[in-house]
Protein backbone atom coordinates (compact mmCIF):
# COMPACT_ATOMS: atom_id res chain seq x y z
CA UNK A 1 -1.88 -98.22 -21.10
CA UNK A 2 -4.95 -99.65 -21.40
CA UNK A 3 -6.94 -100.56 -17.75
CA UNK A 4 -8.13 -104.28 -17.10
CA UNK A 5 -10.29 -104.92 -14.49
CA UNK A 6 -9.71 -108.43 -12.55
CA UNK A 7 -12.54 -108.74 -10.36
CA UNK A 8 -13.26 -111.63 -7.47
CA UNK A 9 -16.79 -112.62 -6.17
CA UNK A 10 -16.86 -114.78 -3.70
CA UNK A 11 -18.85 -115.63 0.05
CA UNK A 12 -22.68 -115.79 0.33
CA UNK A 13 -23.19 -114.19 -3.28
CA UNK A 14 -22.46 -117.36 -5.17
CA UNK A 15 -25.29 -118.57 -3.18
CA UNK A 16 -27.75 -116.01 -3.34
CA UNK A 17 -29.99 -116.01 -6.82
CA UNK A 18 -30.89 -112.52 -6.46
CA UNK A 19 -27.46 -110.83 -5.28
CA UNK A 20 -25.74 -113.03 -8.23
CA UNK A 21 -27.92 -111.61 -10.68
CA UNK A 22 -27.35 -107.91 -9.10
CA UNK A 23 -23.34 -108.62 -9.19
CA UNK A 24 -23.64 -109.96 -12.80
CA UNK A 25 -25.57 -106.73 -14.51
CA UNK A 26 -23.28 -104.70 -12.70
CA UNK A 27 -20.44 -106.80 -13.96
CA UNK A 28 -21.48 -106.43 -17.56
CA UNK A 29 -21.65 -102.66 -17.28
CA UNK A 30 -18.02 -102.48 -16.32
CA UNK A 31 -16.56 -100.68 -19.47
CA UNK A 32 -12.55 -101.76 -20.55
CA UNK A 33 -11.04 -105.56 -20.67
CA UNK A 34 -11.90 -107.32 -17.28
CA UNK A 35 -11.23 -111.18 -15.99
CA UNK A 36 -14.10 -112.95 -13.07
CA UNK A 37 -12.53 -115.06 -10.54
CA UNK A 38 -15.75 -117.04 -9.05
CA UNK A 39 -15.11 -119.13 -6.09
CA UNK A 40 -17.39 -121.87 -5.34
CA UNK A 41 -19.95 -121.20 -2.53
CA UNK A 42 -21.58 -123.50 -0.37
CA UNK A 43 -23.07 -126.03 -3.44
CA UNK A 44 -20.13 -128.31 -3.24
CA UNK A 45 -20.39 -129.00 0.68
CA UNK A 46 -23.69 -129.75 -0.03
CA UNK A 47 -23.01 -132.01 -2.77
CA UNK A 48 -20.41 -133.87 -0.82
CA UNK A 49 -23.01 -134.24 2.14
CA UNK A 50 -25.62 -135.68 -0.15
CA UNK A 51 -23.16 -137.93 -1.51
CA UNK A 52 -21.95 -139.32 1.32
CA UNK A 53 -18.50 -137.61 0.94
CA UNK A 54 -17.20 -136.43 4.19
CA UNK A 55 -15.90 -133.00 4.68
CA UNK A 56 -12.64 -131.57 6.39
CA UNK A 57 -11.86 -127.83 6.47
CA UNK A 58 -8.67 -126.35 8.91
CA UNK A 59 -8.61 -122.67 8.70
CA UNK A 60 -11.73 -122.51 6.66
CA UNK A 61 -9.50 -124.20 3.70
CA UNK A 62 -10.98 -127.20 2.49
CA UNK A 63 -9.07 -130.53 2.70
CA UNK A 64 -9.47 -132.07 -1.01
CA UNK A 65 -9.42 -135.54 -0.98
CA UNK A 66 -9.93 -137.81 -4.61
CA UNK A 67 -13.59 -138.00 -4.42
CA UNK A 68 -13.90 -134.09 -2.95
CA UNK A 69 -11.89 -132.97 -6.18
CA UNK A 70 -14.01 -134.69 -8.28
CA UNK A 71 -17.35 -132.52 -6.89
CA UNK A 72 -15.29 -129.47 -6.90
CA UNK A 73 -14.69 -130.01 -10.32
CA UNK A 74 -18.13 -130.96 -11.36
CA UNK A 75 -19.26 -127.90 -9.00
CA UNK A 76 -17.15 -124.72 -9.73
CA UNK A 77 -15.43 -125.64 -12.94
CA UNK A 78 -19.12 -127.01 -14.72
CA UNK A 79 -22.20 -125.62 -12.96
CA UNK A 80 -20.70 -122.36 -11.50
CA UNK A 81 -18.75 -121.30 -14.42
CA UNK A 82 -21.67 -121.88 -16.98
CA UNK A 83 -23.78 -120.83 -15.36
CA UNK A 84 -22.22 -117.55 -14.66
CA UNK A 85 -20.67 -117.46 -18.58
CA UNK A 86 -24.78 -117.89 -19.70
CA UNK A 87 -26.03 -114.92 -17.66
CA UNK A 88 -23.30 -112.44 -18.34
CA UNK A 89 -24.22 -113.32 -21.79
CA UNK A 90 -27.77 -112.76 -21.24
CA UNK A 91 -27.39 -109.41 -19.97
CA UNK A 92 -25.15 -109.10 -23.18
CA UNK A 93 -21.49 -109.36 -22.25
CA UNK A 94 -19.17 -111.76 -23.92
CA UNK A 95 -17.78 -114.33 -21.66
CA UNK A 96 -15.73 -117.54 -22.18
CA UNK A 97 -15.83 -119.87 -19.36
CA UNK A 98 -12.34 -121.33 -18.05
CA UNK A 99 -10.70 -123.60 -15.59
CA UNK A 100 -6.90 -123.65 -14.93
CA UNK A 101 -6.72 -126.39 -17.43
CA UNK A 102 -8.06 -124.95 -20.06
CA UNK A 103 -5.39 -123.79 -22.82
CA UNK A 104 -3.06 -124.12 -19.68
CA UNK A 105 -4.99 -121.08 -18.16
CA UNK A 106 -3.42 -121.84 -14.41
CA UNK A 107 -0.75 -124.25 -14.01
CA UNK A 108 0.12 -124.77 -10.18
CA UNK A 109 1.66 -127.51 -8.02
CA UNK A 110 0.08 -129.53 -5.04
CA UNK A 111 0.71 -128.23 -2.36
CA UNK A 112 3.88 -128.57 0.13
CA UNK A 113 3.25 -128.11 3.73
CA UNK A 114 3.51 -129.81 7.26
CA UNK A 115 -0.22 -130.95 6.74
CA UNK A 116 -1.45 -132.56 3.85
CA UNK A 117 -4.45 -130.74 2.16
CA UNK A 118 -4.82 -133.19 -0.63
CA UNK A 119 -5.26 -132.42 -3.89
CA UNK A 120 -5.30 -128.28 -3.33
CA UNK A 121 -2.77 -126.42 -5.52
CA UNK A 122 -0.66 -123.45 -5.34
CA UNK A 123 -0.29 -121.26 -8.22
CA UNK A 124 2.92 -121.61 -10.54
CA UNK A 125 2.09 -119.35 -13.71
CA UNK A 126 -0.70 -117.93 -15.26
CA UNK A 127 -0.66 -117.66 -19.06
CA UNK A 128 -0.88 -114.39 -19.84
CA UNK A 129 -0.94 -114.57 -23.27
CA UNK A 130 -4.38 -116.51 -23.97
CA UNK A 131 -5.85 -114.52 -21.40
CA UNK A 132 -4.91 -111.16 -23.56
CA UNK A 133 -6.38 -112.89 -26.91
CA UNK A 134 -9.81 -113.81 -25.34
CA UNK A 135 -9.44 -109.90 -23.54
CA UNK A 136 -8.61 -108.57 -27.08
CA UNK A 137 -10.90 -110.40 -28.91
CA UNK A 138 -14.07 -109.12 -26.74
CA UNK A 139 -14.63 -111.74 -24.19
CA UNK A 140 -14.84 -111.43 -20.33
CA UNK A 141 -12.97 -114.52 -19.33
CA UNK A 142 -14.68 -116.03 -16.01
CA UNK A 143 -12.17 -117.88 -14.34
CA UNK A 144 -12.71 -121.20 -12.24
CA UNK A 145 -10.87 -122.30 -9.02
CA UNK A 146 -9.79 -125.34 -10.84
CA UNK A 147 -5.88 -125.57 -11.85
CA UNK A 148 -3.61 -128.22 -13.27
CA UNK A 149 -0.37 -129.42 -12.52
CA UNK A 150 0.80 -130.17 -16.85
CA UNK A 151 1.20 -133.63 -15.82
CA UNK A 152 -2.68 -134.17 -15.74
CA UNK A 153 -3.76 -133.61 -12.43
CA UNK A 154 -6.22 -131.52 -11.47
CA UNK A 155 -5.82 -129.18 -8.36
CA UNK A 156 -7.99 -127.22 -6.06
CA UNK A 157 -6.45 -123.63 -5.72
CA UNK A 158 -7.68 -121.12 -3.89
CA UNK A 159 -9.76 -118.10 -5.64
CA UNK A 160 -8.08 -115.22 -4.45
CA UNK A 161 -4.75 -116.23 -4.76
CA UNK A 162 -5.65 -116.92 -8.53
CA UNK A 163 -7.33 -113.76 -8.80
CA UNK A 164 -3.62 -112.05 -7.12
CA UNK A 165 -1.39 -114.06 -9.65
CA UNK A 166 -3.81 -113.32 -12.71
CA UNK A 167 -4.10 -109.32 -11.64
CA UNK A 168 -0.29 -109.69 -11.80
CA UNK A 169 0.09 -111.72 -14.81
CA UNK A 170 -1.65 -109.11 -16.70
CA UNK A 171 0.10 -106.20 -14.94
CA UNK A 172 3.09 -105.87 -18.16
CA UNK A 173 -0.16 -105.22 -20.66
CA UNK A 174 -2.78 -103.41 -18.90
CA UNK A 175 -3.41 -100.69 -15.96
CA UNK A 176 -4.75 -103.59 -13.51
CA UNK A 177 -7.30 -102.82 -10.97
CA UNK A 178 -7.80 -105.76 -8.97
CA UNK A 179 -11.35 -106.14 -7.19
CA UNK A 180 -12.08 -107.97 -4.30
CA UNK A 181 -16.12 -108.31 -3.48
CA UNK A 182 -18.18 -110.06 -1.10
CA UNK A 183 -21.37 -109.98 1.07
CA UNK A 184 -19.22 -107.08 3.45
CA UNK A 185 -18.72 -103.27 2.36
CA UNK A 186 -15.14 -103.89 2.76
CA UNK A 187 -12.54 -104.48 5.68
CA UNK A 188 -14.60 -103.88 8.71
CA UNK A 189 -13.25 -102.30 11.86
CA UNK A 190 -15.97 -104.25 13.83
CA UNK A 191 -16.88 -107.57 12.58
CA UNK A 192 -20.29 -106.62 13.82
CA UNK A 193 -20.60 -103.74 11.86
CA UNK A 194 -21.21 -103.76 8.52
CA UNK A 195 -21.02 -99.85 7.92
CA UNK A 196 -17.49 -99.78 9.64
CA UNK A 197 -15.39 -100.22 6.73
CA UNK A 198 -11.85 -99.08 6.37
CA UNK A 199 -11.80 -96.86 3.68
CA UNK A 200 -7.94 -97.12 3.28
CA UNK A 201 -4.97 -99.76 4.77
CA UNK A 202 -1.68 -99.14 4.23
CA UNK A 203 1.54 -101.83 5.10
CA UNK A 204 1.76 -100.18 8.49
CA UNK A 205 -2.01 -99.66 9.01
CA UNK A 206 -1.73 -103.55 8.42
CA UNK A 207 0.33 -104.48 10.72
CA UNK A 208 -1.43 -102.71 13.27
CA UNK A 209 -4.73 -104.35 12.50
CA UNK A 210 -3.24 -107.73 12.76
CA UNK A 211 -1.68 -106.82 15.98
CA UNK A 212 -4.65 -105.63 17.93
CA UNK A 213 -6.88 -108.30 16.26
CA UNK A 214 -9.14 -106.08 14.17
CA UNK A 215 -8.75 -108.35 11.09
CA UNK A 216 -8.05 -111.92 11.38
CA UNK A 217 -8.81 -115.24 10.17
CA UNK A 218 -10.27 -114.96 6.40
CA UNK A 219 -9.64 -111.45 6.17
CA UNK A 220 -5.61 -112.14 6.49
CA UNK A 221 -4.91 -114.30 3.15
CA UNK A 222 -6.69 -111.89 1.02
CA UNK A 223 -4.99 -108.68 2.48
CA UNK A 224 -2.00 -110.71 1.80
CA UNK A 225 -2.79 -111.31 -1.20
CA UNK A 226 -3.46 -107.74 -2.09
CA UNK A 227 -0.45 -106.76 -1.06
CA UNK A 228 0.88 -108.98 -2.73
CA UNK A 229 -0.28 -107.83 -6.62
CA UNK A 230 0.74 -104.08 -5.40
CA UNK A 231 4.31 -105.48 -5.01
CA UNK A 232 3.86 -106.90 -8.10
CA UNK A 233 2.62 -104.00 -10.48
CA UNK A 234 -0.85 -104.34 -9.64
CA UNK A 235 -2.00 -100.43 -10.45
CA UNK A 236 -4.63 -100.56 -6.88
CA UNK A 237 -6.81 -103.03 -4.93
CA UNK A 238 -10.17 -102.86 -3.28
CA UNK A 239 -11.69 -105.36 -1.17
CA UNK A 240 -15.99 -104.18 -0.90
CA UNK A 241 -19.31 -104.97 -1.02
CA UNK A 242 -20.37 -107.19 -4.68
CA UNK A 243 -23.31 -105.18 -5.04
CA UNK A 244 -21.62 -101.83 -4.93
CA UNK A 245 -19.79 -102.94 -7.93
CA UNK A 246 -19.69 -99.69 -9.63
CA UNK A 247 -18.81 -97.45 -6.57
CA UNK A 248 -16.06 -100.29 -6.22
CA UNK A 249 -14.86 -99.67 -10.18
CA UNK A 250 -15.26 -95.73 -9.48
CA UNK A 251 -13.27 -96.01 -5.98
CA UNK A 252 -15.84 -94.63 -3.74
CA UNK A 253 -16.92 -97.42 -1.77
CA UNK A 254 -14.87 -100.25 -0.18
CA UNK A 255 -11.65 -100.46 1.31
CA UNK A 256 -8.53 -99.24 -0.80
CA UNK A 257 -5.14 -101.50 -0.16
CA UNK A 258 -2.34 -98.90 -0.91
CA UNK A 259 1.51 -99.16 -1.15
CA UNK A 260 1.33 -95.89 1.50
């Protein structure tokens, strides 16, 4: 079976010029089929600010109110996502540029729950089957944070889960390998530390983090999420550093999420 790689960059690196860049050749040099889930950095808070848009977040998830969906939209669906499509391109990969909208890329549903987040989505289906012609055809496909509900609503939806359901979407065609990266070298024992990564967490090792604190807050959805696409015939997950890329592809840096 041929391997796909479905690869996440997210925190400060959107932000940073020069670690973007670093993250982007590396991401280029990544042999095989492979799918970029961006998130959306700090550019649309400071959009909102300058635009008089106030901001809510609860749980460091944004609260996405009309006029905050349409600057997310403008943000990580228009600027982001070109502008990530035009340097991969420049450093001479193939990309095609999508939101969840696009050719029904992401379809999801707003979001149920005791407190009202707006207009943020949870994911219902990813389609499989135009991701696979744009993989087969050549192109990376860089994926934005923006879904639909195929009643024409747009929806903000959170990267990683949309990098989970696409790793898992993909799973009945390819050997996934489902990337994680960030500004850290992977789950950190101590917060404070960024050389004390975890170089392997298992269900129970899990558990046992949670309980004595060691990872909380942020670090929770997206180790839920990871185990999540290993349940679901994700071939192995890795949650590292975004400019370690290829010691992340090769498995010798990071943190490896395993079924035991």
């Amino acid at each position: 079976m041929k391997r796909a790689y479905v690869i996440k960059i997210g925190g400060n690196v959107i932000d940073d010029e020069a670690a973007l860049d670093t993250f982007l050749e590396q991401f280029a040099a990544v042999e095989g089929v492979k799918v970029l889930v961006h998130g959306g950095g700090k550019l649309a808070t400071r959009m909102a600010e300058a635009m008089n848009v106030p901001q809510q977040l609860v749980d460091g998830r944004r609260i996405t109110d009309a006029e905050t969906l349409r600057i997310v939209t403008m943000v990580y669906a228009g600027y982001i996502n070109k502008n990530i499509v035009a340097r991969l391109q420049a450093a001479g990969c193939p990309a095609i540029g999508l939101s969840g909208a696009d050719g029904d890329a992401v379809r999801a549903h707003k979001r149920r729950s005791a407190l009202d987040y707006g207009f943020v989505g949870d994911v219902d289906a990813v389609n499989a089957f135009l991701l696979q012609r744009l993989l087969e055809g050549g192109d990376a496909v860089v994926l934005a944070p923006i879904t639909h509900d195929g009643k024409g609503q747009l929806l903000n939806t959170n990267a990683d889960t949309i990098a989970q359901e696409t790793a898992r979407a993909l799973a009945a065609a390819y050997e996934v390998h489902l990337l994680y990266s960030f500004e850290k070298r992977g789950v950190l024992r101590d917060a404070a530390d960024n050389d004390s990564a975890i170089p392997r967490i298992t269900p129970a090792a899990y558990l046992e983090l949670k309980e004595k604190g060691i990872v909380s807050a942020g670090m929770i959805p997206k180790l839920d999420n990871a185990f999540a696409a290993l349940a679901s015939g994700v071939s192995e997950v890795i949650i590292g550093n975004a400019g370690e890329l290829p010691q992340l592809v090769a498995g010798t840096a990071g943190t490896r999420i395993v079924h035991d």
